[in-house]
PDB file of N, CA and C in Angstrom:
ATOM      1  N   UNK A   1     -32.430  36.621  -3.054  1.00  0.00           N
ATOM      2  CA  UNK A   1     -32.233  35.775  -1.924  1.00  0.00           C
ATOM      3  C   UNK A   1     -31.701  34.420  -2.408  1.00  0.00           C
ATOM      4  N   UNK A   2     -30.282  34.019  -1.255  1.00  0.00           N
ATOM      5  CA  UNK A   2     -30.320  32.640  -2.326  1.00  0.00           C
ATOM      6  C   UNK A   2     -30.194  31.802  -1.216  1.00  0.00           C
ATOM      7  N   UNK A   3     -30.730  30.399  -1.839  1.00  0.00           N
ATOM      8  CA  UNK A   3     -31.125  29.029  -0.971  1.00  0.00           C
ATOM      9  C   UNK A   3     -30.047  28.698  -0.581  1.00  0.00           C
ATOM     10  N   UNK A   4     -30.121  28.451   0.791  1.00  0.00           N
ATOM     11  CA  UNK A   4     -29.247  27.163   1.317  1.00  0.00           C
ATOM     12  C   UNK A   4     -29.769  25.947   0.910  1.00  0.00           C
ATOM     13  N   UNK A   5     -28.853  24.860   0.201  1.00  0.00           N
ATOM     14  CA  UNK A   5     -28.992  23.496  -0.142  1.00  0.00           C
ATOM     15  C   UNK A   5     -27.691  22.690   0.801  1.00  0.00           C
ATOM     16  N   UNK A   6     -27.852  21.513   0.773  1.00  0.00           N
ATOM     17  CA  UNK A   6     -26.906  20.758   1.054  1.00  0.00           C
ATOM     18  C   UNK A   6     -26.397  19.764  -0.411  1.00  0.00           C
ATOM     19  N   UNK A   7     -25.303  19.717  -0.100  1.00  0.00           N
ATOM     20  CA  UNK A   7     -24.770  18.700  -1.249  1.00  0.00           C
ATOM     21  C   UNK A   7     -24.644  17.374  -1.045  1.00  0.00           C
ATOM     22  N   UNK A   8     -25.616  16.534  -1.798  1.00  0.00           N
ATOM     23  CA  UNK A   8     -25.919  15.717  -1.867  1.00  0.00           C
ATOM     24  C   UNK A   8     -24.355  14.559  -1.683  1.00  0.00           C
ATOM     25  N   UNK A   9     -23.469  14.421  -2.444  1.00  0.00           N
ATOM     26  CA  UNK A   9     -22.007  14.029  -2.491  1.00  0.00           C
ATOM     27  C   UNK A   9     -21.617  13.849  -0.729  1.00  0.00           C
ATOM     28  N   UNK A  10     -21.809  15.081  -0.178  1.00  0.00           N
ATOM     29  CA  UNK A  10     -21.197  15.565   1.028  1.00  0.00           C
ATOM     30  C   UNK A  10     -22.148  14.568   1.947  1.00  0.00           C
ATOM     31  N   UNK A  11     -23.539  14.555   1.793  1.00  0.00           N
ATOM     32  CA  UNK A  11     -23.982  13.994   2.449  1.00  0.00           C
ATOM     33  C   UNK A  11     -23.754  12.429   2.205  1.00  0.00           C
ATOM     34  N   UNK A  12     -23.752  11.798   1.461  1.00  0.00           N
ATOM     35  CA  UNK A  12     -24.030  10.462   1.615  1.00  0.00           C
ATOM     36  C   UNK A  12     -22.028   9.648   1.067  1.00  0.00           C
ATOM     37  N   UNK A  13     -21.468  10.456   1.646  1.00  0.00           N
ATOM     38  CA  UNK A  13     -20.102  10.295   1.058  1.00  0.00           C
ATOM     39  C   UNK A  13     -19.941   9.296   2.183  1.00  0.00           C
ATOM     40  N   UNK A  14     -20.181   9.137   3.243  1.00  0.00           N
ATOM     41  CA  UNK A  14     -19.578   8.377   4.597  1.00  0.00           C
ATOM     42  C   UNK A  14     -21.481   7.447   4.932  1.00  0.00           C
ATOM     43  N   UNK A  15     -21.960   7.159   3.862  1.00  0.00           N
ATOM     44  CA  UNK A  15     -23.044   6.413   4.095  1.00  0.00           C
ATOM     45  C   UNK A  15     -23.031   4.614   4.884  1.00  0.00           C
ATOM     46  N   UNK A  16     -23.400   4.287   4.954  1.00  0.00           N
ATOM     47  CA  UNK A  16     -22.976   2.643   5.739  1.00  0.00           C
ATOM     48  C   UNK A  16     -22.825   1.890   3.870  1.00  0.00           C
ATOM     49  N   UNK A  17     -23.396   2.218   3.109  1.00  0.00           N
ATOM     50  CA  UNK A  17     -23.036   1.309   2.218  1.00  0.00           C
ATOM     51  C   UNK A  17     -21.537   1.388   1.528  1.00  0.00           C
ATOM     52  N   UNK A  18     -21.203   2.807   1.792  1.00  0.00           N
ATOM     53  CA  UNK A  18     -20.225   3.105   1.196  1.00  0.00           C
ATOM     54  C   UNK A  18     -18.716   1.825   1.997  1.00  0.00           C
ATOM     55  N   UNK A  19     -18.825   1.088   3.231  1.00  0.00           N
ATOM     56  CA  UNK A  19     -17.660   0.939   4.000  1.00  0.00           C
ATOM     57  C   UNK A  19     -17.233  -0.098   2.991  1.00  0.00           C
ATOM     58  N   UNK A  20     -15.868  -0.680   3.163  1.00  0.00           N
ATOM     59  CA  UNK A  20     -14.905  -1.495   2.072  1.00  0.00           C
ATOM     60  C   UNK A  20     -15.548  -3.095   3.006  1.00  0.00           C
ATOM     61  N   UNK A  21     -16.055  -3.635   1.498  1.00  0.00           N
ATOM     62  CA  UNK A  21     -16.709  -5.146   1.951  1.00  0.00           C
ATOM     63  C   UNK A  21     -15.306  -5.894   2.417  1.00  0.00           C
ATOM     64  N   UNK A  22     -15.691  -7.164   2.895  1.00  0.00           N
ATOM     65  CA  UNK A  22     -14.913  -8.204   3.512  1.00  0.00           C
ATOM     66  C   UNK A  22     -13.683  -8.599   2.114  1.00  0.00           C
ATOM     67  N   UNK A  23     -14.256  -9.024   1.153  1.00  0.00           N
ATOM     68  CA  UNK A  23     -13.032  -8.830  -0.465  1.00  0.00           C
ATOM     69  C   UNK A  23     -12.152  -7.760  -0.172  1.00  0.00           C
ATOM     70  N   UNK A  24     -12.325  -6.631   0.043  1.00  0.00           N
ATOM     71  CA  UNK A  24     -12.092  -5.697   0.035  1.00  0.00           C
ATOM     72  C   UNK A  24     -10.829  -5.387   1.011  1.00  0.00           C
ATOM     73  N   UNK A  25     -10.989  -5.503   2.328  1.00  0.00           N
ATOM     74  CA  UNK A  25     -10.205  -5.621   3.105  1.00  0.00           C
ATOM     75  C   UNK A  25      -9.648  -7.051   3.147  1.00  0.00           C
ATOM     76  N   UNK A  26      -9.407  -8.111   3.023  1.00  0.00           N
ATOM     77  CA  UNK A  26      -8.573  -9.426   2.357  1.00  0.00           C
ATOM     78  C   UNK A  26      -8.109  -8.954   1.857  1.00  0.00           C
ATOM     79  N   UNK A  27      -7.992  -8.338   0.674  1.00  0.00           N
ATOM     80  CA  UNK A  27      -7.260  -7.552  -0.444  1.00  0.00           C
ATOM     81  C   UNK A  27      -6.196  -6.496   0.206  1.00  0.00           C
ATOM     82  N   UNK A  28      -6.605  -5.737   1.375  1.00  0.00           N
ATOM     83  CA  UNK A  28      -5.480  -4.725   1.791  1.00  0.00           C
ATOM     84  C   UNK A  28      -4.887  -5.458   2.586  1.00  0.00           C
ATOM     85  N   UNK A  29      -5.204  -6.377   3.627  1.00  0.00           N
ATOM     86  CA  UNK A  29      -4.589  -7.292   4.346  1.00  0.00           C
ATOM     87  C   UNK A  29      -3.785  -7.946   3.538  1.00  0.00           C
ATOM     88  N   UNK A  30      -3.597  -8.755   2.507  1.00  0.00           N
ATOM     89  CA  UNK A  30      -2.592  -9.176   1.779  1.00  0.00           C
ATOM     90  C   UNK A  30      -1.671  -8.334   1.228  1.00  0.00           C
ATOM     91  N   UNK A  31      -2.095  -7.160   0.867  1.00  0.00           N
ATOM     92  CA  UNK A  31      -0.835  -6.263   0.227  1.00  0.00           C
ATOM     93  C   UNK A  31      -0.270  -5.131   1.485  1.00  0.00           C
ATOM     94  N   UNK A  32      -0.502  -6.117   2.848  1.00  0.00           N
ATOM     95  CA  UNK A  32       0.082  -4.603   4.098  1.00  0.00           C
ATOM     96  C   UNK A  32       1.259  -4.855   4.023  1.00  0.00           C
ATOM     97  N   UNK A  33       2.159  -6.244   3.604  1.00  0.00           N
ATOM     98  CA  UNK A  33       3.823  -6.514   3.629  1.00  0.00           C
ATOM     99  C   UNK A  33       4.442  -5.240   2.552  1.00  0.00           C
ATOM    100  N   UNK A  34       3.757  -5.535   1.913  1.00  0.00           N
ATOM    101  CA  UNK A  34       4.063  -3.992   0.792  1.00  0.00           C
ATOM    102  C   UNK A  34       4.017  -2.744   0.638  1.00  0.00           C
ATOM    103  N   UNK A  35       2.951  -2.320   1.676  1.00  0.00           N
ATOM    104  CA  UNK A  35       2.660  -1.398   1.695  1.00  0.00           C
ATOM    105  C   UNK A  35       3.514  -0.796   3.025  1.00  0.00           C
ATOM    106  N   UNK A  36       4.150  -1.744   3.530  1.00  0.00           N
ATOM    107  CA  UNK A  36       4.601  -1.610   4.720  1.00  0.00           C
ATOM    108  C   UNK A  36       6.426  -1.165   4.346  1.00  0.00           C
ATOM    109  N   UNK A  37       6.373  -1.900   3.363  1.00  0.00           N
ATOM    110  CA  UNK A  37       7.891  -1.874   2.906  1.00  0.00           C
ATOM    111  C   UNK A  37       7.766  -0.706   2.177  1.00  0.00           C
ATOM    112  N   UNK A  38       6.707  -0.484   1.477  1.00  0.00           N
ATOM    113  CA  UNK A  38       7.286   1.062   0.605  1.00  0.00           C
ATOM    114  C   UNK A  38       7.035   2.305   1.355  1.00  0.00           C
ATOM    115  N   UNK A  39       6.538   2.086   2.750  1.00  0.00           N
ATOM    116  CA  UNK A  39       6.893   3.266   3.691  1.00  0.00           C
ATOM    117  C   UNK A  39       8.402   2.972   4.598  1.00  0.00           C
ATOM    118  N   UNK A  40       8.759   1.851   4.228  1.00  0.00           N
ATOM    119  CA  UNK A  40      10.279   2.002   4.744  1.00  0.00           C
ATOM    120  C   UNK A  40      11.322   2.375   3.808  1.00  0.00           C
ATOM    121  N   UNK A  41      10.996   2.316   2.706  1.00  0.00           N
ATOM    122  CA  UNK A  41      11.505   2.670   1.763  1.00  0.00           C
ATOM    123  C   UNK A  41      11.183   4.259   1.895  1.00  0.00           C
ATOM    124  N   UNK A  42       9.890   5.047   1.663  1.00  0.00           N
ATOM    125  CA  UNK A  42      10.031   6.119   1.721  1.00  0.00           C
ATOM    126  C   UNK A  42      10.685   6.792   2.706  1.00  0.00           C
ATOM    127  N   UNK A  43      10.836   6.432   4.212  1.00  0.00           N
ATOM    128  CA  UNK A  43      11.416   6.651   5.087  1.00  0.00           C
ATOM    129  C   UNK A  43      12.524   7.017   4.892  1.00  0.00           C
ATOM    130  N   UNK A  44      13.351   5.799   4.423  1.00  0.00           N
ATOM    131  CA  UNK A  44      14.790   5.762   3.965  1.00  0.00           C
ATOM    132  C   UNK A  44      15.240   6.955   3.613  1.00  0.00           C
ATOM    133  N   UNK A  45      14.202   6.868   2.056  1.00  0.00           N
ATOM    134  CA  UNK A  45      14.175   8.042   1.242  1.00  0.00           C
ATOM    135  C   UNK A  45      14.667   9.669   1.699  1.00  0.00           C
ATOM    136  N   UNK A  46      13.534   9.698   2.402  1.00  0.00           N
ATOM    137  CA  UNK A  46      13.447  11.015   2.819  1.00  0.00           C
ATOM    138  C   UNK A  46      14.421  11.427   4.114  1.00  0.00           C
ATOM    139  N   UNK A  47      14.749  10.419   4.750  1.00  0.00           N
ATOM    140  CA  UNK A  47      16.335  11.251   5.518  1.00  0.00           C
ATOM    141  C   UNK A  47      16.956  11.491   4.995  1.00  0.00           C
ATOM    142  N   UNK A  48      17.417  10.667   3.320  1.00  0.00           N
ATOM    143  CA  UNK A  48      18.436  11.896   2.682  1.00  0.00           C
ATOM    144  C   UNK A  48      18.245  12.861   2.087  1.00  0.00           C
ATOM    145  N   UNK A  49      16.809  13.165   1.725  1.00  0.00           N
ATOM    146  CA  UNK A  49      16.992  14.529   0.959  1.00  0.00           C
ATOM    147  C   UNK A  49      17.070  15.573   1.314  1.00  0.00           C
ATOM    148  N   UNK A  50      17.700  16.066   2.481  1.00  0.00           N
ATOM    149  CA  UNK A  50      18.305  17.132   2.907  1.00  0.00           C
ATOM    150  C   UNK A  50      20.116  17.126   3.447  1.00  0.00           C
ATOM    151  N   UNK A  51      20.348  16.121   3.149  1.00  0.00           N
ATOM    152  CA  UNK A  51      21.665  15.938   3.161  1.00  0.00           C
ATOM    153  C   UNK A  51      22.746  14.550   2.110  1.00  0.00           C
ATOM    154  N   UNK A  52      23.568  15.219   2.515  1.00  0.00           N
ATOM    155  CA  UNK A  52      24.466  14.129   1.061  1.00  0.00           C
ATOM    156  C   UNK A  52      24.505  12.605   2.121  1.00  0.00           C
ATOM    157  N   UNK A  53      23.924  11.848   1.688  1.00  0.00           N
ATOM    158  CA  UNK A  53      23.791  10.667   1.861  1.00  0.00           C
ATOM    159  C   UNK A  53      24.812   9.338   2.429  1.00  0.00           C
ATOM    160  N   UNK A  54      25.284   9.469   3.465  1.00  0.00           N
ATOM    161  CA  UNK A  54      26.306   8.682   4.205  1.00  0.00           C
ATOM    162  C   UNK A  54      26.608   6.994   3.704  1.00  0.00           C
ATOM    163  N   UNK A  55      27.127   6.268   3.843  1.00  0.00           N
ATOM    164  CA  UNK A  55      27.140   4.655   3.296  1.00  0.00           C
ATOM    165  C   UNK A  55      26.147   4.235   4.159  1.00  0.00           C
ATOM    166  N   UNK A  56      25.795   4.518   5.446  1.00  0.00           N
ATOM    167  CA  UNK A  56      25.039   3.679   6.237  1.00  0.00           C
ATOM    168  C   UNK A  56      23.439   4.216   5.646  1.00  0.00           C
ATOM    169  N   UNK A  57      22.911   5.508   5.244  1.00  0.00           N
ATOM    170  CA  UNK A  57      22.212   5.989   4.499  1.00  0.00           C
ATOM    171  C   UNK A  57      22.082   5.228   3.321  1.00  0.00           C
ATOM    172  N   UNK A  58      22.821   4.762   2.282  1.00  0.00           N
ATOM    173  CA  UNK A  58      23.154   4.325   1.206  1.00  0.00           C
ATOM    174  C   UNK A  58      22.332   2.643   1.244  1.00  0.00           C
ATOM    175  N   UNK A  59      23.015   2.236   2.214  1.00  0.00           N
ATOM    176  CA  UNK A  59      22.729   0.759   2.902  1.00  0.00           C
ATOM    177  C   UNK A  59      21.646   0.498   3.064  1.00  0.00           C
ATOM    178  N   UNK A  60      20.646   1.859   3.940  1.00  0.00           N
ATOM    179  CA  UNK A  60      19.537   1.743   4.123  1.00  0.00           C
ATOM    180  C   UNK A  60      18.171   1.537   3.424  1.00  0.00           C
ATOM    181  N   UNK A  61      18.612   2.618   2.384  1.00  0.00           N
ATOM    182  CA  UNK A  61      17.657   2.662   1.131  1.00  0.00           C
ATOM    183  C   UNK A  61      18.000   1.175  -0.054  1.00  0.00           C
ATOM    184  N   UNK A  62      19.403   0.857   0.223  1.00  0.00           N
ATOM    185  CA  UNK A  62      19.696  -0.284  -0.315  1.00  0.00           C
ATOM    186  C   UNK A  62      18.945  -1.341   0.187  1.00  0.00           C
ATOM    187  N   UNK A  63      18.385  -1.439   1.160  1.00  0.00           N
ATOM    188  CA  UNK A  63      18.216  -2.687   1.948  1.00  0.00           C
ATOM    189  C   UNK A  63      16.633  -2.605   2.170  1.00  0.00           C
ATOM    190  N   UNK A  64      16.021  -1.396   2.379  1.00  0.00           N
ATOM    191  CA  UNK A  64      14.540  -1.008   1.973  1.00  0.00           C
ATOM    192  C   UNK A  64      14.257  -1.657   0.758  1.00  0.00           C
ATOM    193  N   UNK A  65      14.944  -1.231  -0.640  1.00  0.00           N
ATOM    194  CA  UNK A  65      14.507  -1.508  -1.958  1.00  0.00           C
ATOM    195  C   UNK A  65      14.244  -3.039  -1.504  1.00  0.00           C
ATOM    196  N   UNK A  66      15.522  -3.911  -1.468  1.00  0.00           N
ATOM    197  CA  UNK A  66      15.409  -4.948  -1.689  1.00  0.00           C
ATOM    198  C   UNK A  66      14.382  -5.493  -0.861  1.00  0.00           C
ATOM    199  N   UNK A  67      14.156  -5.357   0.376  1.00  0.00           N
ATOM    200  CA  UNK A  67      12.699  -5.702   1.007  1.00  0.00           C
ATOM    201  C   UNK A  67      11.512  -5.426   0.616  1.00  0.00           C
ATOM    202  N   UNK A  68      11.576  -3.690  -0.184  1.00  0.00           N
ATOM    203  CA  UNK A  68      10.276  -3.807  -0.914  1.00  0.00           C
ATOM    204  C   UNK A  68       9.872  -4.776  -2.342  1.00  0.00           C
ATOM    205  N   UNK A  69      11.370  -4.623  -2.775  1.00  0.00           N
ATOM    206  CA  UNK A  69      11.230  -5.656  -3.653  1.00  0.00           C
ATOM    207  C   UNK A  69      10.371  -7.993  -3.654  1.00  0.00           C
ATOM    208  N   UNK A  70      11.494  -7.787  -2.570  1.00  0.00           N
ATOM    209  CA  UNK A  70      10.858  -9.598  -2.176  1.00  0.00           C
ATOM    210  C   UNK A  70       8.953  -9.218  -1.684  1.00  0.00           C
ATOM    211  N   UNK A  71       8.744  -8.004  -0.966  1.00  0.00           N
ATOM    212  CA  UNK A  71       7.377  -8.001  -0.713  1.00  0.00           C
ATOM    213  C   UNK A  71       6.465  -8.092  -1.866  1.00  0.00           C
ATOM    214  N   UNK A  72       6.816  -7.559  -2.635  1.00  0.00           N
ATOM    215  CA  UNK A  72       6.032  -7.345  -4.052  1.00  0.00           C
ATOM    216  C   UNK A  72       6.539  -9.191  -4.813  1.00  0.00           C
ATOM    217  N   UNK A  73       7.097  -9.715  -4.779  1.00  0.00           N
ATOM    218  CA  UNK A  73       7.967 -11.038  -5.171  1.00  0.00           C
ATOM    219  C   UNK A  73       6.624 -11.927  -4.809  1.00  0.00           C
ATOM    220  N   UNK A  74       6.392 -11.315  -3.319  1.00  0.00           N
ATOM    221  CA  UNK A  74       6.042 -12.449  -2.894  1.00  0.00           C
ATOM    222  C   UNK A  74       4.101 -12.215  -3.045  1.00  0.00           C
ATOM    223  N   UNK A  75       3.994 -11.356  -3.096  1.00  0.00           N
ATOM    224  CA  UNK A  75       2.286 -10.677  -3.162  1.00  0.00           C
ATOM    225  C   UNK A  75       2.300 -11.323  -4.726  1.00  0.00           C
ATOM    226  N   UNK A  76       2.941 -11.363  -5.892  1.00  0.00           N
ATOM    227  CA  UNK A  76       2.546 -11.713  -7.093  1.00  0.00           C
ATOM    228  C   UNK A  76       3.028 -13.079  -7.252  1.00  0.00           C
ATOM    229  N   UNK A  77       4.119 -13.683  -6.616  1.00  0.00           N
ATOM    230  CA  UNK A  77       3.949 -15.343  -6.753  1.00  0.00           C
ATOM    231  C   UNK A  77       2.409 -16.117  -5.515  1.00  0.00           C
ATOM    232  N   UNK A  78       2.099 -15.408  -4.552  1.00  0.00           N
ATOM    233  CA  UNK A  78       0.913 -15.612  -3.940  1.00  0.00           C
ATOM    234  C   UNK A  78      -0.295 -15.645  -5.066  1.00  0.00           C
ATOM    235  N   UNK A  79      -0.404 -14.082  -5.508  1.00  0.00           N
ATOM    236  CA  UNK A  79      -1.747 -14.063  -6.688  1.00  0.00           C
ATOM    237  C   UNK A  79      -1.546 -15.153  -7.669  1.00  0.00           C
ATOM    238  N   UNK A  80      -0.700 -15.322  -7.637  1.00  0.00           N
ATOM    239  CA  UNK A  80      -0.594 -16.514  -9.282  1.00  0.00           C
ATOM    240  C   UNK A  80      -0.539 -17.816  -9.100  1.00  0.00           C
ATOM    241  N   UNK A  81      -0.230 -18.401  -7.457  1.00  0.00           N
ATOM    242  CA  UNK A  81      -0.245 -19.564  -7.601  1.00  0.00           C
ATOM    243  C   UNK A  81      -1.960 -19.789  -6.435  1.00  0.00           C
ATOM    244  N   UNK A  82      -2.536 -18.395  -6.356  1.00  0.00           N
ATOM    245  CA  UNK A  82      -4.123 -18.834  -5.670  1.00  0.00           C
ATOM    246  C   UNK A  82      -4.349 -18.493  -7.187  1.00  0.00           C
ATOM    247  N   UNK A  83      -4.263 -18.421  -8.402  1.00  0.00           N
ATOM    248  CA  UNK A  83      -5.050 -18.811  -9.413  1.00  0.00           C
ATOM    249  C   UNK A  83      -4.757 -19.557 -10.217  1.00  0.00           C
ATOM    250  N   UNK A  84      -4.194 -20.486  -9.885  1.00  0.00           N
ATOM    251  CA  UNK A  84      -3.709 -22.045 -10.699  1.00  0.00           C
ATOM    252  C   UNK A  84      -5.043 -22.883 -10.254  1.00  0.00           C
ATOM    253  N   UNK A  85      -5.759 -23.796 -11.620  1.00  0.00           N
ATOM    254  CA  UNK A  85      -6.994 -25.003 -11.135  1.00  0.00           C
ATOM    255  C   UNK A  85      -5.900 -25.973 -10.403  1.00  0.00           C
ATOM    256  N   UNK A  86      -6.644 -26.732  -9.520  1.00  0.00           N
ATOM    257  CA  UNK A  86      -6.289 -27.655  -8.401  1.00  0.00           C
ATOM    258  C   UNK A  86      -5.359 -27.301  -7.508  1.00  0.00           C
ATOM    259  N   UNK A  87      -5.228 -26.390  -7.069  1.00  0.00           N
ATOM    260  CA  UNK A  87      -4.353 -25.765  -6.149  1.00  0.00           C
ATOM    261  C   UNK A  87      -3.236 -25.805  -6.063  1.00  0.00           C
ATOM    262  N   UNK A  88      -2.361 -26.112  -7.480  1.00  0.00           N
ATOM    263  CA  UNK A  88      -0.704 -26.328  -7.500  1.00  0.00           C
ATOM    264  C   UNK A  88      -0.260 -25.205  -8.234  1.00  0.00           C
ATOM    265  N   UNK A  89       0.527 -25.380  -7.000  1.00  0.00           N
ATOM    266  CA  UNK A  89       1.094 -23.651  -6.796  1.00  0.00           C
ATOM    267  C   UNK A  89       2.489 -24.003  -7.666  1.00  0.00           C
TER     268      UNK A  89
END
């Protein structure tokens, strides 16, 4: 005869301590410009990979990069100038 158990993991996986503290979400809130751009970027992405890629296609993913790019520009000149002493950025 064999025991039913529950799994411990399963159970306490969605516990109240487990939710993302206030740091935590600050932290995703600052990186949503980015995270936002590399789903326009993937977007881009993925309309062409089922077909040969048009200039306005071309443009698009061109113009994604570079937005994901300044997002990320701007998330790491942010981190570096909130960790300068006396606040000069």
């Amino acid at each position: 005869m064999s025991h039913i158990v529950t799994v411990q993991d399963a159970v306490t996986a969605f516990a109240d301590f487990m939710e993302p503290t206030a740091a935590e979400l600050d932290a995703i809130e600052r990186e949503m410009p980015v995270i936002l751009a590399d789903v326009d970027l993937l977007d881009a992405q993925i309309i062409t990979l089922d077909r040969t890629p048009s200039e306005l296609d071309t443009q698009r993913v061109r113009r994604a990069r570079r937005r994901l790019l300044a997002a990320r520009r701007e998330l790491a000149n942010h981190a570096a100038g909130a960790s300068l002493p006396g606040g000069a950025a």
